[in-house]
PDB file of N, CA and C in Angstrom:
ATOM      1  N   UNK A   1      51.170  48.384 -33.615  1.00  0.00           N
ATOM      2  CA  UNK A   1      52.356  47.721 -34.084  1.00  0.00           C
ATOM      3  C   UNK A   1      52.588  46.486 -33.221  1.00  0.00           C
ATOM      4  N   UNK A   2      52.801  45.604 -33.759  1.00  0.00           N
ATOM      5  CA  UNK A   2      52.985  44.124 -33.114  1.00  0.00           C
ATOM      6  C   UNK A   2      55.086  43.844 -33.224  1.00  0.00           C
ATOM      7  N   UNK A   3      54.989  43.643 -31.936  1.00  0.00           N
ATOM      8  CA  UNK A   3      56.446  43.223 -31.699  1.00  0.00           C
ATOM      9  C   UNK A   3      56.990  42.094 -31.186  1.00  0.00           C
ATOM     10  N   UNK A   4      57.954  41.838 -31.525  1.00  0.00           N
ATOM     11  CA  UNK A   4      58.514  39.906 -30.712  1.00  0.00           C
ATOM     12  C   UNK A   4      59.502  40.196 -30.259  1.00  0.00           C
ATOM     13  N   UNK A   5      59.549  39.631 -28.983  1.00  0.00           N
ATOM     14  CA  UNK A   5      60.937  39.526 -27.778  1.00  0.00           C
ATOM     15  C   UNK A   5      60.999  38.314 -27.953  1.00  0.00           C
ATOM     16  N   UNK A   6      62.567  38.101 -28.450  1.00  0.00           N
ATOM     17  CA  UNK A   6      62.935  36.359 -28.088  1.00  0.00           C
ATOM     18  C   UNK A   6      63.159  36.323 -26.914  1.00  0.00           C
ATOM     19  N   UNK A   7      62.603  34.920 -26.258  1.00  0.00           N
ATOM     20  CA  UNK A   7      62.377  34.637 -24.783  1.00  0.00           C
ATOM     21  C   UNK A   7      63.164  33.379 -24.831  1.00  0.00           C
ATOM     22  N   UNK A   8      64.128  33.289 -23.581  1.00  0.00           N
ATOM     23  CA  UNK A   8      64.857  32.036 -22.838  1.00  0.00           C
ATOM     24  C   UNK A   8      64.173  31.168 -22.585  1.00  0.00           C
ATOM     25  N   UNK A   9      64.317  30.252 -22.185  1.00  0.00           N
ATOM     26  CA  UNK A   9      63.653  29.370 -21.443  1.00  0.00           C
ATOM     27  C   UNK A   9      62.885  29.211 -20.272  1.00  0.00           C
ATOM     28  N   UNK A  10      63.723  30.498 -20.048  1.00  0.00           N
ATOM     29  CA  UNK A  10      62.572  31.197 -18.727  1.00  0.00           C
ATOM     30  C   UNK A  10      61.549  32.198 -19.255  1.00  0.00           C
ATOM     31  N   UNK A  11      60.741  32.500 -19.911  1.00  0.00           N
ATOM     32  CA  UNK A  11      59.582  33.423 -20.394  1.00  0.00           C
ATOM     33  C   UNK A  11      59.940  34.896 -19.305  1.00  0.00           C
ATOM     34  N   UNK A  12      60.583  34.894 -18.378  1.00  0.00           N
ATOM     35  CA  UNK A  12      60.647  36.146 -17.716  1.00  0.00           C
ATOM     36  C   UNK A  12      62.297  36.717 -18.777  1.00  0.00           C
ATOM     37  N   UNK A  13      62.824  36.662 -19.376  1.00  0.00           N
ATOM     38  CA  UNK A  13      63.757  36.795 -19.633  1.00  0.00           C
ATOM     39  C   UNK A  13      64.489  36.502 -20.842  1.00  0.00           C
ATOM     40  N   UNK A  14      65.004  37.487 -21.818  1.00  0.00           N
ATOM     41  CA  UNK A  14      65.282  37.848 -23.268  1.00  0.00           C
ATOM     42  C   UNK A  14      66.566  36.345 -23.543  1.00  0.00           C
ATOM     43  N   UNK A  15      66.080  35.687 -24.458  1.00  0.00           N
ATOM     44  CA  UNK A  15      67.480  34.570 -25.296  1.00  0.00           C
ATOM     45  C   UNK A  15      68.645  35.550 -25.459  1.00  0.00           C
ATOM     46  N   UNK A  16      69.206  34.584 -24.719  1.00  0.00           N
ATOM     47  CA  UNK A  16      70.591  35.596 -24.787  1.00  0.00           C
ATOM     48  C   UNK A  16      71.736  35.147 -25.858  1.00  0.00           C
ATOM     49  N   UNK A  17      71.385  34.092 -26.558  1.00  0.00           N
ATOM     50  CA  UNK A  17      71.878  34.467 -28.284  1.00  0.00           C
ATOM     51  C   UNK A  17      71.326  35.007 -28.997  1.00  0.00           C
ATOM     52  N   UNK A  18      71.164  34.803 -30.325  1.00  0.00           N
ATOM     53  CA  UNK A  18      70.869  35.134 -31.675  1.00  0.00           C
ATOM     54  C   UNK A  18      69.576  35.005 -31.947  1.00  0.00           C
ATOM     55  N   UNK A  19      68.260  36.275 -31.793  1.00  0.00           N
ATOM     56  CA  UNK A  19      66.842  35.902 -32.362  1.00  0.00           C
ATOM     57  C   UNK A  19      66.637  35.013 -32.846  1.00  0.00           C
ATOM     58  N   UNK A  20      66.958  34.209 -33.585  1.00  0.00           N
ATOM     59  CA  UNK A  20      66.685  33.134 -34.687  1.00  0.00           C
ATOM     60  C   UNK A  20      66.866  32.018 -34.136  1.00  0.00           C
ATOM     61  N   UNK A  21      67.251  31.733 -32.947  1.00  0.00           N
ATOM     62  CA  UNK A  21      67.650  30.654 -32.219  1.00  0.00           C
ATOM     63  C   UNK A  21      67.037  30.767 -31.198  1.00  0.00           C
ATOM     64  N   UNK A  22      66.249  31.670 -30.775  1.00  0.00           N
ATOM     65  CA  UNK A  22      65.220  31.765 -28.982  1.00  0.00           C
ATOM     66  C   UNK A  22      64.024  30.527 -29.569  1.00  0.00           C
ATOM     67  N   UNK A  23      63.921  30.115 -28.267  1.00  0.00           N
ATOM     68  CA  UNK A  23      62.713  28.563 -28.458  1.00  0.00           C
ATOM     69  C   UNK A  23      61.373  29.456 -28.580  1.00  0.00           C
ATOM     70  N   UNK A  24      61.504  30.467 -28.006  1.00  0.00           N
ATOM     71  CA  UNK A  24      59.388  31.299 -27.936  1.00  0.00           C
ATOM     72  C   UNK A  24      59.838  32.840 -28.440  1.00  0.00           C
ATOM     73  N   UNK A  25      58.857  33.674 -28.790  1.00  0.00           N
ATOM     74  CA  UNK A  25      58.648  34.646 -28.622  1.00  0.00           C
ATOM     75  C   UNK A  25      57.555  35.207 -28.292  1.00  0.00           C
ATOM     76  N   UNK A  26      57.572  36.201 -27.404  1.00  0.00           N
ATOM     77  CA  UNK A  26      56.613  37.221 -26.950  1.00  0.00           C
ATOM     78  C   UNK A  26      55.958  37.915 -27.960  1.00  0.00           C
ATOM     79  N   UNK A  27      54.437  37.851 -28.254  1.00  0.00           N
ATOM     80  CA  UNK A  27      53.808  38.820 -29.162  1.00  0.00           C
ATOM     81  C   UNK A  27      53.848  39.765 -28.437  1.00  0.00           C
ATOM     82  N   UNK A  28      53.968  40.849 -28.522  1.00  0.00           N
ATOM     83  CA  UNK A  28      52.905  42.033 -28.047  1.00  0.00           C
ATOM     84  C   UNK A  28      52.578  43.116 -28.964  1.00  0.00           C
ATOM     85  N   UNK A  29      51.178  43.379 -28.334  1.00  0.00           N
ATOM     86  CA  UNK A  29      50.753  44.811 -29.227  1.00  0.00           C
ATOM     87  C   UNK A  29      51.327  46.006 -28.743  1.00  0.00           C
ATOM     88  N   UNK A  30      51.572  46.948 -29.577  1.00  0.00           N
ATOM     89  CA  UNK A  30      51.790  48.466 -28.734  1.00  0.00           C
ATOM     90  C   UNK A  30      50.252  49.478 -29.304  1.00  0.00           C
ATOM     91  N   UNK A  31      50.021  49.719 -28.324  1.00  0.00           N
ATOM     92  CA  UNK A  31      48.966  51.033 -29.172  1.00  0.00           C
ATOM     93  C   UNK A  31      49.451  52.234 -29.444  1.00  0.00           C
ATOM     94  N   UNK A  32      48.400  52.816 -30.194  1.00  0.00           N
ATOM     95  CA  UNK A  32      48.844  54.111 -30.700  1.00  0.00           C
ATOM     96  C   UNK A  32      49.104  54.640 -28.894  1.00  0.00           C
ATOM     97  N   UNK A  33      48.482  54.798 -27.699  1.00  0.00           N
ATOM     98  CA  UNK A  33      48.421  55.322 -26.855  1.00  0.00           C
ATOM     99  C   UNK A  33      49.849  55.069 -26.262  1.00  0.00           C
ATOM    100  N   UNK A  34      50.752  53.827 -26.677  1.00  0.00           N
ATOM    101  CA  UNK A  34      51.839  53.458 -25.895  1.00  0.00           C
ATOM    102  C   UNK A  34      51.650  52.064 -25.176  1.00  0.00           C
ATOM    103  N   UNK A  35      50.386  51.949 -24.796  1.00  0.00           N
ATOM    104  CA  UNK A  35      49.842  50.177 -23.992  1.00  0.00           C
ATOM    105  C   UNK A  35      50.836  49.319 -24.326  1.00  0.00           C
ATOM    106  N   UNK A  36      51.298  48.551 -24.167  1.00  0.00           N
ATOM    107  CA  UNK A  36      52.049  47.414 -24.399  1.00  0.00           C
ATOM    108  C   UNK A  36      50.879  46.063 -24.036  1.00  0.00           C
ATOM    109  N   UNK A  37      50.189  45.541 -24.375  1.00  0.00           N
ATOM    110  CA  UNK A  37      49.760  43.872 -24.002  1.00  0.00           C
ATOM    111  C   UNK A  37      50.370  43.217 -24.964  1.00  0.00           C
ATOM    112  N   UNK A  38      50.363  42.085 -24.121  1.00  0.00           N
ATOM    113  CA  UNK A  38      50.688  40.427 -24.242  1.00  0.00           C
ATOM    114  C   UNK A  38      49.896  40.228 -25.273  1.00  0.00           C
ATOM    115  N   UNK A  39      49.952  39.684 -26.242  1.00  0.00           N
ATOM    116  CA  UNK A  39      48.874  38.971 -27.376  1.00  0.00           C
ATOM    117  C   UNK A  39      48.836  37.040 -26.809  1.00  0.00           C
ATOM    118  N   UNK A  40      50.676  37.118 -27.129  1.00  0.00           N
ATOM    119  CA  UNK A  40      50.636  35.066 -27.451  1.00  0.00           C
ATOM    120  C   UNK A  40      52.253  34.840 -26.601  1.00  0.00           C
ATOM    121  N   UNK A  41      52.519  34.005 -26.486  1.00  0.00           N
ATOM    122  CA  UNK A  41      53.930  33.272 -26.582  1.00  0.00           C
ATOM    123  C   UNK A  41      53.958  32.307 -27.625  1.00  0.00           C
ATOM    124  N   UNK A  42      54.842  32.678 -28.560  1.00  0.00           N
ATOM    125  CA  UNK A  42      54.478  31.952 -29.701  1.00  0.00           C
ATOM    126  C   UNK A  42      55.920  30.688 -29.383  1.00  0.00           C
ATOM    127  N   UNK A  43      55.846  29.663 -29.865  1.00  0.00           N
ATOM    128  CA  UNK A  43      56.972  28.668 -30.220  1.00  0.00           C
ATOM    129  C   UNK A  43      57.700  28.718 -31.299  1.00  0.00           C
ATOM    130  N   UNK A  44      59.291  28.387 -30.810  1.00  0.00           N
ATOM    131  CA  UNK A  44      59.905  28.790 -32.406  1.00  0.00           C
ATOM    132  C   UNK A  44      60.051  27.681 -32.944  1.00  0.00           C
ATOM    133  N   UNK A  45      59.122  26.636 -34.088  1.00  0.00           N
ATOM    134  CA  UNK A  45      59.600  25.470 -33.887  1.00  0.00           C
ATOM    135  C   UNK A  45      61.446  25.058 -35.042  1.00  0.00           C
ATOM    136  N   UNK A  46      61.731  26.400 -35.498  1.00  0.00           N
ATOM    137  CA  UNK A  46      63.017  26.166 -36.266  1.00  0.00           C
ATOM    138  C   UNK A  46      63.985  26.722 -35.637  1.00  0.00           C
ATOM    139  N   UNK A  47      63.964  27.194 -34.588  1.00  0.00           N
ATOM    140  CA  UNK A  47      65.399  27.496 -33.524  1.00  0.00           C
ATOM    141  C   UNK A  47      67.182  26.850 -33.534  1.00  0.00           C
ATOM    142  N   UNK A  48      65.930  25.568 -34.269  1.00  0.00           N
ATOM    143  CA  UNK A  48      67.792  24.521 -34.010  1.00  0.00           C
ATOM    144  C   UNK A  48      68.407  24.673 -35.260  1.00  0.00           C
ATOM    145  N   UNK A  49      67.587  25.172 -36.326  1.00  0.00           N
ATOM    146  CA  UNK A  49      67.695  24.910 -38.075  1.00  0.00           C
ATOM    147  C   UNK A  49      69.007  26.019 -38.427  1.00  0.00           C
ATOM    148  N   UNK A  50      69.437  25.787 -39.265  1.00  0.00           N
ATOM    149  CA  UNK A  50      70.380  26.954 -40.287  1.00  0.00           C
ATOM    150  C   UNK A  50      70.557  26.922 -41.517  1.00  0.00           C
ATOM    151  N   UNK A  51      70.526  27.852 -41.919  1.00  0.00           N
ATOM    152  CA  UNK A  51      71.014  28.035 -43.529  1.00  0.00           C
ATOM    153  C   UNK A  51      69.589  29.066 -43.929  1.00  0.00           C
ATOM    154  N   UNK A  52      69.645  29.285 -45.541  1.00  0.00           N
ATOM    155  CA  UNK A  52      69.095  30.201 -45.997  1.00  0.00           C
ATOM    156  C   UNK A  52      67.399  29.366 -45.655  1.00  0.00           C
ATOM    157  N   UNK A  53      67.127  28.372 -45.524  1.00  0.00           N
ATOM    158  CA  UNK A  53      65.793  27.827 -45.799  1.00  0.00           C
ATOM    159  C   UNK A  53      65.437  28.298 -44.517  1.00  0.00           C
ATOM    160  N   UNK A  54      66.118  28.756 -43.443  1.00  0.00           N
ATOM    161  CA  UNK A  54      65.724  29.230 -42.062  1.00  0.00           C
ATOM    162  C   UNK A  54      65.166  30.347 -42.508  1.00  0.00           C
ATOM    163  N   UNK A  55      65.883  31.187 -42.998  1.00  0.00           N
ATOM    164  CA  UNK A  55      65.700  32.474 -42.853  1.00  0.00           C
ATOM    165  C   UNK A  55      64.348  32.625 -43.610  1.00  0.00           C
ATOM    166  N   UNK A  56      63.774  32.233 -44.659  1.00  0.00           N
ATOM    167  CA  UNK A  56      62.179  32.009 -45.228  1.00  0.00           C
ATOM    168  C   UNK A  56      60.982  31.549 -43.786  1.00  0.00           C
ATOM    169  N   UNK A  57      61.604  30.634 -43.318  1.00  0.00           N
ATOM    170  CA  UNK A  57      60.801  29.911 -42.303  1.00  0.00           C
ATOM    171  C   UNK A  57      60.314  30.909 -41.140  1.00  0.00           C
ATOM    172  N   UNK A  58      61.686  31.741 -40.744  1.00  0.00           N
ATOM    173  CA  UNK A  58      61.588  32.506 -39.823  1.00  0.00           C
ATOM    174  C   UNK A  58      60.584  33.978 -40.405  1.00  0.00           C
ATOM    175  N   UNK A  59      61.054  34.406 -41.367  1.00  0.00           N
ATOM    176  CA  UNK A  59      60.267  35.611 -42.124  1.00  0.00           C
ATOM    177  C   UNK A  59      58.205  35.028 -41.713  1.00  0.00           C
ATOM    178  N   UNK A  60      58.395  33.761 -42.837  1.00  0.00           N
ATOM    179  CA  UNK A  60      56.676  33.541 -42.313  1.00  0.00           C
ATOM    180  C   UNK A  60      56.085  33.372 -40.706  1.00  0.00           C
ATOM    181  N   UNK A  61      57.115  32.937 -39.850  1.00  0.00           N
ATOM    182  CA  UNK A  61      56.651  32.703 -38.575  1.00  0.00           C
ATOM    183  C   UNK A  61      56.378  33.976 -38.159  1.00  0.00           C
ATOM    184  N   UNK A  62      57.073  35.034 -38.244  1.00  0.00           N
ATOM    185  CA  UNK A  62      57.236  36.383 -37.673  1.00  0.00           C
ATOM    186  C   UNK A  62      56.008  37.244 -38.497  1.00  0.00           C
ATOM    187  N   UNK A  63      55.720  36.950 -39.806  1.00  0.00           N
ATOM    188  CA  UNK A  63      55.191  38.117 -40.757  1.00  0.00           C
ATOM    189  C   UNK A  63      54.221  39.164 -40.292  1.00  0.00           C
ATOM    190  N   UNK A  64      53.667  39.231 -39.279  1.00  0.00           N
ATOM    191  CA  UNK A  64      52.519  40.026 -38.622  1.00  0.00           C
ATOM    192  C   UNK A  64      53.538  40.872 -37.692  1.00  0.00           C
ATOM    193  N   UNK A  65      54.845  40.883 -37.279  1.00  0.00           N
ATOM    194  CA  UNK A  65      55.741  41.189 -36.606  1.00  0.00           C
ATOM    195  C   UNK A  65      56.332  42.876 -36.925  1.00  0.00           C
ATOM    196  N   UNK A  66      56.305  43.772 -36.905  1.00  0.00           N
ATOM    197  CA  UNK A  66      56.810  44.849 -37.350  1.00  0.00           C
ATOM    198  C   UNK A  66      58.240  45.150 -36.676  1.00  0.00           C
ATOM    199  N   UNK A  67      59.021  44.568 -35.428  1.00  0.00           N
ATOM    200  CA  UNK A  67      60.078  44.734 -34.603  1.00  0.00           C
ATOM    201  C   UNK A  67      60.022  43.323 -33.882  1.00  0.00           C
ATOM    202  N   UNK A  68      61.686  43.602 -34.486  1.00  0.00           N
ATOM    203  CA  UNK A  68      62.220  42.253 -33.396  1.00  0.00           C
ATOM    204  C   UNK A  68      62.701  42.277 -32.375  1.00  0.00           C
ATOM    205  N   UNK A  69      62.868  42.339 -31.102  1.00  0.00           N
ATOM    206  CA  UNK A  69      63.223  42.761 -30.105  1.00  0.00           C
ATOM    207  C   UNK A  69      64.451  41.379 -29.385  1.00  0.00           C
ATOM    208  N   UNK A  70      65.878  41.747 -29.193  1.00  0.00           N
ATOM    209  CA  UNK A  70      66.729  40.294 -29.008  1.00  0.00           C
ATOM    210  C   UNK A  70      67.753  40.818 -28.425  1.00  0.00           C
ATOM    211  N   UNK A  71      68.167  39.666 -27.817  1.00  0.00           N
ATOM    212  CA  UNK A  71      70.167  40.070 -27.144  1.00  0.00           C
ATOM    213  C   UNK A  71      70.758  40.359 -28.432  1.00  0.00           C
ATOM    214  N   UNK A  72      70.762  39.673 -29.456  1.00  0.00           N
ATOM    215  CA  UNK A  72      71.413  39.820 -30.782  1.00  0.00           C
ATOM    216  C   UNK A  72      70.746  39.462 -31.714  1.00  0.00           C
ATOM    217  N   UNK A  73      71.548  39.904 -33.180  1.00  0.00           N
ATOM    218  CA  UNK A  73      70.781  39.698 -34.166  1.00  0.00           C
ATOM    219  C   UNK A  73      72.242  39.007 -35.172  1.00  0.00           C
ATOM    220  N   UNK A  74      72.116  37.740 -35.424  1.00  0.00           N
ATOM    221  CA  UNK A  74      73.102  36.957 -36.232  1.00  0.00           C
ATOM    222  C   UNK A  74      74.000  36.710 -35.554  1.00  0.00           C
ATOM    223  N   UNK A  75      75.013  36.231 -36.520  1.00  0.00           N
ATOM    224  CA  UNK A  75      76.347  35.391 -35.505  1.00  0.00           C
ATOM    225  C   UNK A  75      77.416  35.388 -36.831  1.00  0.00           C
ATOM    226  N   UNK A  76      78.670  35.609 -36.136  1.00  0.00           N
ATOM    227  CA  UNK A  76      79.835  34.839 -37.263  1.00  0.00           C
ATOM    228  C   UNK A  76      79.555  35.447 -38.805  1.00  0.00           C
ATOM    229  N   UNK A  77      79.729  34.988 -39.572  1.00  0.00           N
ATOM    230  CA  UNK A  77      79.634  35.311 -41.063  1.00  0.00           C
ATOM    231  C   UNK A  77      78.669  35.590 -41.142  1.00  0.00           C
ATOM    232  N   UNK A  78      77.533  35.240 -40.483  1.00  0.00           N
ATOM    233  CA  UNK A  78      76.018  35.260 -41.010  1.00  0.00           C
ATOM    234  C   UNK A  78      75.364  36.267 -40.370  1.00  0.00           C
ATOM    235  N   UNK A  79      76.378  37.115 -39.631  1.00  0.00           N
ATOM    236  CA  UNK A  79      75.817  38.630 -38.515  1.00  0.00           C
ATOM    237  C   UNK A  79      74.691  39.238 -39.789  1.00  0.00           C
ATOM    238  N   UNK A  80      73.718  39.484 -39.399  1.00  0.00           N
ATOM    239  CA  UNK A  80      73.034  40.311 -40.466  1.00  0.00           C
ATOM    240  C   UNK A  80      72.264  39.671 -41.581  1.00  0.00           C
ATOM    241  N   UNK A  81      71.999  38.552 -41.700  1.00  0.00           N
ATOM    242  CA  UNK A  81      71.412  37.815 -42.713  1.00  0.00           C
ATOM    243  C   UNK A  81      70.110  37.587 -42.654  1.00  0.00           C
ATOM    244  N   UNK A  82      69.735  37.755 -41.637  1.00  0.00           N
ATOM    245  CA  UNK A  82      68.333  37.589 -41.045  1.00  0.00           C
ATOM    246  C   UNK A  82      67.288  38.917 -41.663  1.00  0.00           C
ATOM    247  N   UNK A  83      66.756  39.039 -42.856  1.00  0.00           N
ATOM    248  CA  UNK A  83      66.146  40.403 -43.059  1.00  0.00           C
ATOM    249  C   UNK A  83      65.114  41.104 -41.670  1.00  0.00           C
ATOM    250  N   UNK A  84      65.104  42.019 -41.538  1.00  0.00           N
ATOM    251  CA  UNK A  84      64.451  42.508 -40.586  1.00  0.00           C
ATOM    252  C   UNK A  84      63.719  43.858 -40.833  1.00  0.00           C
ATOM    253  N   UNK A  85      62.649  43.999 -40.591  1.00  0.00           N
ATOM    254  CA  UNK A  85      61.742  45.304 -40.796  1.00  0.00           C
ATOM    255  C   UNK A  85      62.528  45.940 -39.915  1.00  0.00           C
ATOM    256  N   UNK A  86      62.430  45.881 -38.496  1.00  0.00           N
ATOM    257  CA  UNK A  86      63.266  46.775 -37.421  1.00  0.00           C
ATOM    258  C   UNK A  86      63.498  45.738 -35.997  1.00  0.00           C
ATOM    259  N   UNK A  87      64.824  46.171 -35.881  1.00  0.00           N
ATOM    260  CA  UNK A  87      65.140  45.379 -34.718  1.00  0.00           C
ATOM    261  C   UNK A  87      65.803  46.173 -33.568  1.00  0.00           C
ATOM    262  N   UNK A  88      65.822  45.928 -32.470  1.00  0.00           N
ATOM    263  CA  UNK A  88      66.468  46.528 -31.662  1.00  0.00           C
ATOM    264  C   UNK A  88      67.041  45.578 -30.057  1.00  0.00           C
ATOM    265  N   UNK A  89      68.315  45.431 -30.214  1.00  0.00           N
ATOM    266  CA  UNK A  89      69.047  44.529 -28.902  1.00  0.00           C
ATOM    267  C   UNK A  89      69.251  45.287 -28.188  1.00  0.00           C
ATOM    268  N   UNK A  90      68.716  44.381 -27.227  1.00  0.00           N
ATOM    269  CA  UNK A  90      68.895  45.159 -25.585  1.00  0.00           C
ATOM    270  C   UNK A  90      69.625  44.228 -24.738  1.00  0.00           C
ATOM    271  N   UNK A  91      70.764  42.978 -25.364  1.00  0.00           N
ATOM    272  CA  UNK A  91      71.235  42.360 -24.419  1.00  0.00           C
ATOM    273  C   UNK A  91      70.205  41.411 -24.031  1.00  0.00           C
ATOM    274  N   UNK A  92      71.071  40.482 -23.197  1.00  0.00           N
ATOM    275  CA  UNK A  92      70.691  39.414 -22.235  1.00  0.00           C
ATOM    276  C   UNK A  92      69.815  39.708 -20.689  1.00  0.00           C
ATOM    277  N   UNK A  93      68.573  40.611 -21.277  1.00  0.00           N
ATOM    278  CA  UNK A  93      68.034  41.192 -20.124  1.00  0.00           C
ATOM    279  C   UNK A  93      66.772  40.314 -19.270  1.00  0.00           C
ATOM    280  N   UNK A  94      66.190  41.119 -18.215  1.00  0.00           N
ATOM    281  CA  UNK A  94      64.825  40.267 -18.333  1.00  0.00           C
ATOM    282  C   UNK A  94      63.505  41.395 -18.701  1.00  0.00           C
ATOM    283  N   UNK A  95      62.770  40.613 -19.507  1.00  0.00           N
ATOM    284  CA  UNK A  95      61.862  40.617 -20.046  1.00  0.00           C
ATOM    285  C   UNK A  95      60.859  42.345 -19.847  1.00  0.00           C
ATOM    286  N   UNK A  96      61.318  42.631 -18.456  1.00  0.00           N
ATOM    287  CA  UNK A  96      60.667  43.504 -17.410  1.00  0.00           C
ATOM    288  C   UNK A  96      61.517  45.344 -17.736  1.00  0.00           C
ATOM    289  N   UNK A  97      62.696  44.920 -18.679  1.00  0.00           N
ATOM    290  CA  UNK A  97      63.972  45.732 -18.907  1.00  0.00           C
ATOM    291  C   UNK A  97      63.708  45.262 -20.096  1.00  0.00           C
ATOM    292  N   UNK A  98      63.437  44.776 -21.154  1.00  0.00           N
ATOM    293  CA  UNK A  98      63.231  44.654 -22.524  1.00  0.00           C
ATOM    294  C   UNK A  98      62.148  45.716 -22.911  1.00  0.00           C
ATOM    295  N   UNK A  99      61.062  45.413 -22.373  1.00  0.00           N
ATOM    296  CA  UNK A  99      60.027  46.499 -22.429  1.00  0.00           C
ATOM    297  C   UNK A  99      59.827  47.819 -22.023  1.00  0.00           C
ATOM    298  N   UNK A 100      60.533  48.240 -20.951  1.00  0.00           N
ATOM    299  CA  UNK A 100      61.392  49.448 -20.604  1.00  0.00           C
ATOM    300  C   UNK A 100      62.331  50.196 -21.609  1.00  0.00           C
ATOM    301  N   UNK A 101      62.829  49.272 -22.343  1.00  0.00           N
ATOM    302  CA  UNK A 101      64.098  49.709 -23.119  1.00  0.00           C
ATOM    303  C   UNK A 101      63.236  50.019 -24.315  1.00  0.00           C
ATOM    304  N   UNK A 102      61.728  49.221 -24.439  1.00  0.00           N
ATOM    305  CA  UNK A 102      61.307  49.394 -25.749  1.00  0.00           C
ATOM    306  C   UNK A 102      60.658  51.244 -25.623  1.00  0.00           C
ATOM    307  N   UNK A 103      59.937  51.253 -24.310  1.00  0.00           N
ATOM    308  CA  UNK A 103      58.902  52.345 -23.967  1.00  0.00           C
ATOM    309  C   UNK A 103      59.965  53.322 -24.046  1.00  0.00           C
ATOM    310  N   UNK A 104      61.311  53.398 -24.072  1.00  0.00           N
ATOM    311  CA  UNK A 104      62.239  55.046 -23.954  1.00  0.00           C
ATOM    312  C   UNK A 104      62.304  54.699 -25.687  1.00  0.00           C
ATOM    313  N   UNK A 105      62.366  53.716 -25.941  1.00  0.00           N
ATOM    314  CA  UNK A 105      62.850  53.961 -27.796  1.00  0.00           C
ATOM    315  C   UNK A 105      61.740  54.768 -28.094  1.00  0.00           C
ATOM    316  N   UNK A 106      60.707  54.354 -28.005  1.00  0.00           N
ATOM    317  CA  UNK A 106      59.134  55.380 -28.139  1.00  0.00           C
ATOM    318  C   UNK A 106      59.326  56.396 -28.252  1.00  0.00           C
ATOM    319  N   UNK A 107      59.667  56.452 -26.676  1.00  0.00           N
ATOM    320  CA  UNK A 107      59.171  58.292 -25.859  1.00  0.00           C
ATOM    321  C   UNK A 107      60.234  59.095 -26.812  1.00  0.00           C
ATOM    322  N   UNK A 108      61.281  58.417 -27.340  1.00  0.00           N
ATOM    323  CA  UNK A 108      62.389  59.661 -27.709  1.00  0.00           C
ATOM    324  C   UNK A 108      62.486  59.512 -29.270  1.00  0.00           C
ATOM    325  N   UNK A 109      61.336  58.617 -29.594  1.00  0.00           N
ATOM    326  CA  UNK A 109      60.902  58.521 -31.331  1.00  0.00           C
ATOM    327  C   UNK A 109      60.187  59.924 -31.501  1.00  0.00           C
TER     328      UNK A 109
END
């Protein structure tokens, strides 16, 4: 399963707004075994964009993506607009505690 952490500007550390607005995200693979690697840091190049033509843009950037991993997911009226296979916020953390938070969602799946 392939997952994306929106990343700050610092790559050690989760965008602490709205997925759809982080400048990079973290690929990573999970294996069946639990492994977590790094694949990519991908660039978001529509971060600054809004409206519904985002939300297409963002779907194809992500599509290999099975979980979104973010401080949040939407904003204001538009909380929730973002379709999502599976997401899960862990806050304004770093990066080191994102993946921690992902490995107990696992263990207690």
């Amino acid at each position: 399963m392939r997952i994306a952490i929106a990343l700050g500007r610092e790559e050690n550390r989760v965008y602490p707004g709205p997925f759809g607005h982080a400048p990079r995200y973290a690929i990573y693979e999970v294996g069946e075994d639990g492994e977590v690697r790094l694949l990519e840091v991908r660039e978001n190049p529509h971060a600054k964009e809004h409206g519904e033509a985002k939300h297409a843009k963002m779907r194809a950037l992500l599509a290999d993506v099975a979980l979104k991993v973010g401080a949040r997911f939407g904003h204001g009226k538009n909380e929730g607009a973002f379709p999502v296979a599976g997401r899960l916020e862990v806050g304004p953390v770093s990066l080191e505690e994102a993946l921690a938070l992902l490995k107990a969602r696992r263990s207690s799946a």
